[in-house]
PDB file of N, CA and C in Angstrom:
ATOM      1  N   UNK A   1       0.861  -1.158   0.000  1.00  0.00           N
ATOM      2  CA  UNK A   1       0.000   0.000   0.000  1.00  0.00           C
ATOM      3  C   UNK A   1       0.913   1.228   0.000  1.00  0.00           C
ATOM      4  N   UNK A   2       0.375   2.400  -0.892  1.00  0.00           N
ATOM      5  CA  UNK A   2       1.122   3.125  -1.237  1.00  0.00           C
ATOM      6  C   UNK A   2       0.553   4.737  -0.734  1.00  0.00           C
ATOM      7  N   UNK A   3       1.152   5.648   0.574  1.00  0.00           N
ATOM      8  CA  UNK A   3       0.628   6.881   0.788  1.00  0.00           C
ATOM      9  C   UNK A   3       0.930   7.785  -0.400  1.00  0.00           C
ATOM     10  N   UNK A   4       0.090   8.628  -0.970  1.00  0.00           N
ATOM     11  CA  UNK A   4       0.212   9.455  -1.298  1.00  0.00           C
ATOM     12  C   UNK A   4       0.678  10.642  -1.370  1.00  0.00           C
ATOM     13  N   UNK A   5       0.830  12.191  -1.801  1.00  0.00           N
ATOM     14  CA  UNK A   5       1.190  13.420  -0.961  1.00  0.00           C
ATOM     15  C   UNK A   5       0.021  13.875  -1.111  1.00  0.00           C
ATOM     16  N   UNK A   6      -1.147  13.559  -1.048  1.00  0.00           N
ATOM     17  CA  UNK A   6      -2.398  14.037  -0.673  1.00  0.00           C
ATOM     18  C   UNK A   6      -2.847  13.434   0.298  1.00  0.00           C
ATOM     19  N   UNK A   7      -2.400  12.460   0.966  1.00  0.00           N
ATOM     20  CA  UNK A   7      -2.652  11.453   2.024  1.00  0.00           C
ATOM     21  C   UNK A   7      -3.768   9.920   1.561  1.00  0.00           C
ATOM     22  N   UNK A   8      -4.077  10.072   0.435  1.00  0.00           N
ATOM     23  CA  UNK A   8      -4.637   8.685   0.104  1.00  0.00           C
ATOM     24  C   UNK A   8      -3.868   7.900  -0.216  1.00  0.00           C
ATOM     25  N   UNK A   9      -4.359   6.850  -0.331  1.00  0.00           N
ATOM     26  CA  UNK A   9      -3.894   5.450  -0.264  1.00  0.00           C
ATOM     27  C   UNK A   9      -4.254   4.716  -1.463  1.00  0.00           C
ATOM     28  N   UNK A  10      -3.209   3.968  -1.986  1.00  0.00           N
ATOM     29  CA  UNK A  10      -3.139   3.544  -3.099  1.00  0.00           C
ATOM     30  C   UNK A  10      -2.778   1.651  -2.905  1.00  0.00           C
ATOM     31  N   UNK A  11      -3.401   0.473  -3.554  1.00  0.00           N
ATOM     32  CA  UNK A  11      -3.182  -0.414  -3.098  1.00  0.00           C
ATOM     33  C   UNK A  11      -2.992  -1.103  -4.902  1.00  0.00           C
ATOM     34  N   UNK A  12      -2.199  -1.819  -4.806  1.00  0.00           N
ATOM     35  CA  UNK A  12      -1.607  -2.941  -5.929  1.00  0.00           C
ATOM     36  C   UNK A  12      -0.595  -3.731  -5.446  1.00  0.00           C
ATOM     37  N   UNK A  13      -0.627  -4.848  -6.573  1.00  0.00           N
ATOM     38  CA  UNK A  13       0.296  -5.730  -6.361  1.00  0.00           C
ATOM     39  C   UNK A  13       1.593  -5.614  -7.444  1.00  0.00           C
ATOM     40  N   UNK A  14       2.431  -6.128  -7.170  1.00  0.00           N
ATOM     41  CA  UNK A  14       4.010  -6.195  -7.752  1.00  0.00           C
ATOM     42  C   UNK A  14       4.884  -7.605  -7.446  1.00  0.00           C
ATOM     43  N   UNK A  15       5.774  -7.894  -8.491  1.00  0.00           N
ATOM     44  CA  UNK A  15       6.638  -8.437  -7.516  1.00  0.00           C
ATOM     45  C   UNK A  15       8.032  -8.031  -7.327  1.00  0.00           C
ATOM     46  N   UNK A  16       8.134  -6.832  -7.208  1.00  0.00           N
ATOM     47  CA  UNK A  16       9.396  -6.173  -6.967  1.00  0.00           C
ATOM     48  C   UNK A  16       9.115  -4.725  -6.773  1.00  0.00           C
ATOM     49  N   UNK A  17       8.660  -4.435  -5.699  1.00  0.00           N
ATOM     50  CA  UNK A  17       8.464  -3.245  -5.000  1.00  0.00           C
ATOM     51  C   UNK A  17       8.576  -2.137  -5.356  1.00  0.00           C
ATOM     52  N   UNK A  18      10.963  -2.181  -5.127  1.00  0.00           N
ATOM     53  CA  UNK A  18      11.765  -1.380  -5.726  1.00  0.00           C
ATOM     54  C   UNK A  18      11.332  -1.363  -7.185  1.00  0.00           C
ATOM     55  N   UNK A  19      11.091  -1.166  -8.338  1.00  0.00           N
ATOM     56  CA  UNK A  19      10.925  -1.292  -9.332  1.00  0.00           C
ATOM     57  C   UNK A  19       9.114  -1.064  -9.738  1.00  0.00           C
ATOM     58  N   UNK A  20       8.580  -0.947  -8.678  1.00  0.00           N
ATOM     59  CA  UNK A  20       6.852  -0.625  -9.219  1.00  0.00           C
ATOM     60  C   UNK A  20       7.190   0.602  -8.865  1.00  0.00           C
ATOM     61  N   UNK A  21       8.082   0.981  -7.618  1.00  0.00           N
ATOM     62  CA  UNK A  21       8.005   2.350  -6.804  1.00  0.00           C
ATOM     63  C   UNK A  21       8.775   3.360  -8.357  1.00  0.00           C
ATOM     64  N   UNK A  22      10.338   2.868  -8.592  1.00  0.00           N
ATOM     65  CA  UNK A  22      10.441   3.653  -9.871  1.00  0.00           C
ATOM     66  C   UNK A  22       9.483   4.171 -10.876  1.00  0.00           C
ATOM     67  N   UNK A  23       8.449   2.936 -11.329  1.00  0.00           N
ATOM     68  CA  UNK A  23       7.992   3.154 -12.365  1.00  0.00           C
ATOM     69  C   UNK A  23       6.778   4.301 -11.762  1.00  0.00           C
ATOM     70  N   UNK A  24       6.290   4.068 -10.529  1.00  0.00           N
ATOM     71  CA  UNK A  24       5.070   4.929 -10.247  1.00  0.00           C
ATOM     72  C   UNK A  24       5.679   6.212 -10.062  1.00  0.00           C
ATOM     73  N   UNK A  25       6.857   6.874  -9.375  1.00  0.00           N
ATOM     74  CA  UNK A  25       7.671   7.924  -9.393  1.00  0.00           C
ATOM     75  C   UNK A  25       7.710   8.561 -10.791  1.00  0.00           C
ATOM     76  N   UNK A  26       8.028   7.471 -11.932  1.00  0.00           N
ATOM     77  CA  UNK A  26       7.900   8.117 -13.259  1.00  0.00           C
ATOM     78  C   UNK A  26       6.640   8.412 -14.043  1.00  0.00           C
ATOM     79  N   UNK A  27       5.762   8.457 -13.457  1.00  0.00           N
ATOM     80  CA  UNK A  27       4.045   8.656 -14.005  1.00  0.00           C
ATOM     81  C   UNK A  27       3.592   7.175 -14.898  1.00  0.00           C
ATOM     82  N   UNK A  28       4.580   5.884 -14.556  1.00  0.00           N
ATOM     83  CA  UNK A  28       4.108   4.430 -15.219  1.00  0.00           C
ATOM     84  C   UNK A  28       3.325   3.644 -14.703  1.00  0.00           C
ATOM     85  N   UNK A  29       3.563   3.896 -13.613  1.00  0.00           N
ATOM     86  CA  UNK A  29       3.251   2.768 -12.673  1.00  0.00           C
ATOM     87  C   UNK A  29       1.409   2.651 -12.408  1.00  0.00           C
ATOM     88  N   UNK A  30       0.538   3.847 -12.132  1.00  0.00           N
ATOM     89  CA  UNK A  30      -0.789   3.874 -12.509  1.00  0.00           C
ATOM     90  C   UNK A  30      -1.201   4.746 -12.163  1.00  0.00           C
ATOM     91  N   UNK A  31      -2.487   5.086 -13.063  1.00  0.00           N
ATOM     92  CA  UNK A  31      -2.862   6.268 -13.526  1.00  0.00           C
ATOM     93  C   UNK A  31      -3.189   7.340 -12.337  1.00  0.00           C
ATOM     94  N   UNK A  32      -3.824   6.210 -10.819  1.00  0.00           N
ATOM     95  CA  UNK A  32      -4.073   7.035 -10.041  1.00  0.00           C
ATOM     96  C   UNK A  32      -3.190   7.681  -9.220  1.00  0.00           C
ATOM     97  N   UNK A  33      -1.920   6.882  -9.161  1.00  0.00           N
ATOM     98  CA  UNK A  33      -0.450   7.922  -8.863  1.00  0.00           C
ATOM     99  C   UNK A  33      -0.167   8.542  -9.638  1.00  0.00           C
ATOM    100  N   UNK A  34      -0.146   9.062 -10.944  1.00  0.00           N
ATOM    101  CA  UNK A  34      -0.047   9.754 -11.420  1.00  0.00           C
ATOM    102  C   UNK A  34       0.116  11.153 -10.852  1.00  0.00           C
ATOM    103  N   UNK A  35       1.059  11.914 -10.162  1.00  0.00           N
ATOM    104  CA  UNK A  35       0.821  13.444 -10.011  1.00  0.00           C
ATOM    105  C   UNK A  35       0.394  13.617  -8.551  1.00  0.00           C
ATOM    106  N   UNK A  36       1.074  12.397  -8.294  1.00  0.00           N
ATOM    107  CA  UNK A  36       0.511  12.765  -6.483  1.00  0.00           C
ATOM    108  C   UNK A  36       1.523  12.369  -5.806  1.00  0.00           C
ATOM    109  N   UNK A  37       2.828  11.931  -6.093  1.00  0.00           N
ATOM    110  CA  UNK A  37       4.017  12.276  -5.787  1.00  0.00           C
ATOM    111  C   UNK A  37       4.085  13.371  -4.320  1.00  0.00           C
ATOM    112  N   UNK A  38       5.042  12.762  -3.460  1.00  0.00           N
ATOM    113  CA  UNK A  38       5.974  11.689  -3.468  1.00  0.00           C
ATOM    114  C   UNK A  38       5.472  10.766  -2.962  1.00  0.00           C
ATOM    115  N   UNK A  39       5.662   9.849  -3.121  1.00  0.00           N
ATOM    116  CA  UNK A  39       4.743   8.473  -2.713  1.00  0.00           C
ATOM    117  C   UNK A  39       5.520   7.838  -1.887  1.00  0.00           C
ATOM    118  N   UNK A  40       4.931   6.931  -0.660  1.00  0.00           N
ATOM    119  CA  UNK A  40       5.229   6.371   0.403  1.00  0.00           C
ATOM    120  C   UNK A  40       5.205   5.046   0.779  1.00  0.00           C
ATOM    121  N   UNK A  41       5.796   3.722   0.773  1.00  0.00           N
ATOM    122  CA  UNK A  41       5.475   2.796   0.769  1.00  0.00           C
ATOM    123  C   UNK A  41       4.778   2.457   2.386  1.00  0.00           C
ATOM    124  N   UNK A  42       3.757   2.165   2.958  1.00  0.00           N
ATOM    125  CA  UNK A  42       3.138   2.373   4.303  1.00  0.00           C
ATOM    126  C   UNK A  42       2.953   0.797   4.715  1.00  0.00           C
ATOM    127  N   UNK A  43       2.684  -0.083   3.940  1.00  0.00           N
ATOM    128  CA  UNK A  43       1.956  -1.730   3.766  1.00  0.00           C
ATOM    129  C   UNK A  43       2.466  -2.964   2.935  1.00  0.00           C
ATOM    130  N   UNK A  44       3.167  -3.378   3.078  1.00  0.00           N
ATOM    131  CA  UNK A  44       3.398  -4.728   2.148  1.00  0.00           C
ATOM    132  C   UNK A  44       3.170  -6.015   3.081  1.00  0.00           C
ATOM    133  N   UNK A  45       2.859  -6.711   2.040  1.00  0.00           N
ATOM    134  CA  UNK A  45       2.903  -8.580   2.449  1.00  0.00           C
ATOM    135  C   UNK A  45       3.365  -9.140   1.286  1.00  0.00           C
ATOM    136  N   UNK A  46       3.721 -10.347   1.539  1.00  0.00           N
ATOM    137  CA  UNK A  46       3.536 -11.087   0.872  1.00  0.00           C
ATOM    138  C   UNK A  46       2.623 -12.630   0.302  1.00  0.00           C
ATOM    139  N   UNK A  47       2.276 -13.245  -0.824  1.00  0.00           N
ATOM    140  CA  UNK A  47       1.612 -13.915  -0.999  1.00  0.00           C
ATOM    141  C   UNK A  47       2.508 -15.311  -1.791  1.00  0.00           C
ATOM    142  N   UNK A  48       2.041 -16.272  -1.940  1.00  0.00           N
ATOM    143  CA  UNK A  48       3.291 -17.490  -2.436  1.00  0.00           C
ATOM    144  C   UNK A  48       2.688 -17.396  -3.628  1.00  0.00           C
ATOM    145  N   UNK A  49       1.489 -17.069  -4.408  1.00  0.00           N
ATOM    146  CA  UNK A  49       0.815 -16.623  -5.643  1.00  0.00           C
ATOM    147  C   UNK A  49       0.011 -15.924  -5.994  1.00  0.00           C
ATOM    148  N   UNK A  50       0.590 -15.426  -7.354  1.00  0.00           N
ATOM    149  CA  UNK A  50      -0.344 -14.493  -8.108  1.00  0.00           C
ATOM    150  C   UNK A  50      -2.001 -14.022  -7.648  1.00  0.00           C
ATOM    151  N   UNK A  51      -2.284 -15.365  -7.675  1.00  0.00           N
ATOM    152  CA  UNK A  51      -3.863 -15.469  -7.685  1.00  0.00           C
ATOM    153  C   UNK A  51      -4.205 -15.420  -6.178  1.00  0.00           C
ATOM    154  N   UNK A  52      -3.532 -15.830  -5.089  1.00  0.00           N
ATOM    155  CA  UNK A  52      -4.098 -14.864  -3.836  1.00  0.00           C
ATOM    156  C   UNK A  52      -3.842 -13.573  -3.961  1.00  0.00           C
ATOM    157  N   UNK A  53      -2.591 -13.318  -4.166  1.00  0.00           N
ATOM    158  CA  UNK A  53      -1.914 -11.953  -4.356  1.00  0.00           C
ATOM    159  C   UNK A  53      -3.516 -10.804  -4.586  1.00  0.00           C
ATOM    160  N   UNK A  54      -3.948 -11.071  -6.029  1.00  0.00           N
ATOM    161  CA  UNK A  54      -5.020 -10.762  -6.391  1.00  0.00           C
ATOM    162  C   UNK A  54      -6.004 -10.552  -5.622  1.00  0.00           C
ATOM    163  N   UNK A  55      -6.444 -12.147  -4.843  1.00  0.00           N
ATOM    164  CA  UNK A  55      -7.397 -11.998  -3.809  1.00  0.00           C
ATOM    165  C   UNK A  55      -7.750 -10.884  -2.409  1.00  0.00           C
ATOM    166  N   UNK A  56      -6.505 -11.127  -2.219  1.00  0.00           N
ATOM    167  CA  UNK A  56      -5.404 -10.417  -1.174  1.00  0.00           C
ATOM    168  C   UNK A  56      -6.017  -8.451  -1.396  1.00  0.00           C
ATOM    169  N   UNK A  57      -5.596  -8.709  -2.697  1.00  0.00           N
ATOM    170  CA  UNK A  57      -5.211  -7.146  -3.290  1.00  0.00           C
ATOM    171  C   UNK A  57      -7.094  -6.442  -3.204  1.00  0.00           C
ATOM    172  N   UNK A  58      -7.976  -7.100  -3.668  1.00  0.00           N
ATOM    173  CA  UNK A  58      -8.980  -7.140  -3.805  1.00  0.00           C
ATOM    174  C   UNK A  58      -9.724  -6.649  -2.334  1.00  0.00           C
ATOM    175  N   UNK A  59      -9.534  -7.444  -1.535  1.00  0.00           N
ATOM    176  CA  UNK A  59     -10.013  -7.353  -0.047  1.00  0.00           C
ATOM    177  C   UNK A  59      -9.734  -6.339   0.543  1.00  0.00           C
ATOM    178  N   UNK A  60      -8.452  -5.760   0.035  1.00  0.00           N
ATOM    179  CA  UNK A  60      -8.005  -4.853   0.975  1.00  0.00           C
ATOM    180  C   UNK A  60      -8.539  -3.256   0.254  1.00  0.00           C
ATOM    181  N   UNK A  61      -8.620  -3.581  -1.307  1.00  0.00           N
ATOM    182  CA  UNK A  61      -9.473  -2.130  -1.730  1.00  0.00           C
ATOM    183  C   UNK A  61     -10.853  -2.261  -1.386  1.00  0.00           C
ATOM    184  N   UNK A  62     -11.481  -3.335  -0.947  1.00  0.00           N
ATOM    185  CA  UNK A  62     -12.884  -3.364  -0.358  1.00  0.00           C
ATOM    186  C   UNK A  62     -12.906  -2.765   1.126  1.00  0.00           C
ATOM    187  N   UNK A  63     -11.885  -2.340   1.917  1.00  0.00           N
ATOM    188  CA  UNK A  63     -11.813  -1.606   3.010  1.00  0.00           C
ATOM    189  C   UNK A  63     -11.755  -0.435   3.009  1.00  0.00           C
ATOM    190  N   UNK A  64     -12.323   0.142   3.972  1.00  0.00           N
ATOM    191  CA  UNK A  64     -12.560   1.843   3.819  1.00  0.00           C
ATOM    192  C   UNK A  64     -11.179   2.117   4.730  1.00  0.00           C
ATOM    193  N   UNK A  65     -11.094   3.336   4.887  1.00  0.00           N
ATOM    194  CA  UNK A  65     -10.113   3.862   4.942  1.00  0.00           C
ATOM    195  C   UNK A  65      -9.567   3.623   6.327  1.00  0.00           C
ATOM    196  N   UNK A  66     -10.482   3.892   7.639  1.00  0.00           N
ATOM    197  CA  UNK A  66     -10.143   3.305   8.746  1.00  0.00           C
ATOM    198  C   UNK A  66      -9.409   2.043   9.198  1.00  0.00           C
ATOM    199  N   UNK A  67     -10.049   0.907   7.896  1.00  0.00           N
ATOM    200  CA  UNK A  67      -9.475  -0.490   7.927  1.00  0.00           C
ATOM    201  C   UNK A  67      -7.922  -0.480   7.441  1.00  0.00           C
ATOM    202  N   UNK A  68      -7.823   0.245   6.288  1.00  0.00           N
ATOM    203  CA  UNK A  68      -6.492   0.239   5.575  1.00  0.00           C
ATOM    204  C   UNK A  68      -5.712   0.923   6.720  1.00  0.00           C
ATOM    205  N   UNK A  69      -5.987   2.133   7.416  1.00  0.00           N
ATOM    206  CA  UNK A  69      -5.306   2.700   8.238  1.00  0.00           C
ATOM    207  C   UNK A  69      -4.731   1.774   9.568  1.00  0.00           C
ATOM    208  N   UNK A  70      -5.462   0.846  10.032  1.00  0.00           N
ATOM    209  CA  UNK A  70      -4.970  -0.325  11.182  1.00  0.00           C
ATOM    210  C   UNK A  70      -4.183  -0.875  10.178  1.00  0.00           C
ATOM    211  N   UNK A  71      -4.348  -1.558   9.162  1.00  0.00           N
ATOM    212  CA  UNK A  71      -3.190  -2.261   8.795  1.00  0.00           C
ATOM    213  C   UNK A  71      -1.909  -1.694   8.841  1.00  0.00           C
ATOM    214  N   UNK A  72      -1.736  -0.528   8.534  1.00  0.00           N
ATOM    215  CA  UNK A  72      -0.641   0.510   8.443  1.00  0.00           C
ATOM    216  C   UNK A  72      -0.229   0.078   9.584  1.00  0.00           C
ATOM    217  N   UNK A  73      -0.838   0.622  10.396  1.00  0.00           N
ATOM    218  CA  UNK A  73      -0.531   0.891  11.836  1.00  0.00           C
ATOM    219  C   UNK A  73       0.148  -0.331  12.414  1.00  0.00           C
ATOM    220  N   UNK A  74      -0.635  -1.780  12.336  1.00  0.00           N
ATOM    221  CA  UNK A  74      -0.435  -2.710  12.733  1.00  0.00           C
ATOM    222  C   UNK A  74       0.878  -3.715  12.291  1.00  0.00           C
ATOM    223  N   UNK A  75       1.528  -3.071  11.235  1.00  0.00           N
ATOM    224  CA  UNK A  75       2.442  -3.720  10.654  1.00  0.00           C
ATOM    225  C   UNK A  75       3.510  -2.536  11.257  1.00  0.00           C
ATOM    226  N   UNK A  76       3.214  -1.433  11.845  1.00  0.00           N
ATOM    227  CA  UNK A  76       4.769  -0.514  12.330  1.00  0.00           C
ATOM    228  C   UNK A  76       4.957  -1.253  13.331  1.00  0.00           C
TER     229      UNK A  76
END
């Protein structure tokens, strides 16, 4: 999960962090980072596949903002 400099929160999957973070820094990475720089890495896990990964990824944009915010929290 990715803070924003507007303070929202941005959630996708990758499998190389370093290298999604470049590309989103360069306006590649997706559309909704786009221009909201500098971006913050706040949340990661990991998954052993793609297809939870997905699942994973899914669940957690179905949480409102309070929810995403404990995870933050809960992983410092």
């Amino acid at each position: 999960m990715v803070e924003c400099a507007d303070g929202t929160l941005y959630t996708g999957i990758t499998k190389n962090i370093k290298r999604r973070m470049i590309a989103h820094k360069q306006g590649k990475g997706a559309k909704y980072t786009k221009g909201r720089g500098p971006l913050k890495v706040v949340y990661s896990e990991e998954q052993p596949t793609r297809s939870l990964a997905l699942k994973r990824e899914a669940e957690i944009k179905s949480f409102d903002r309070s929810e995403k915010l404990k995870l933050v929290n809960e992983a410092r």
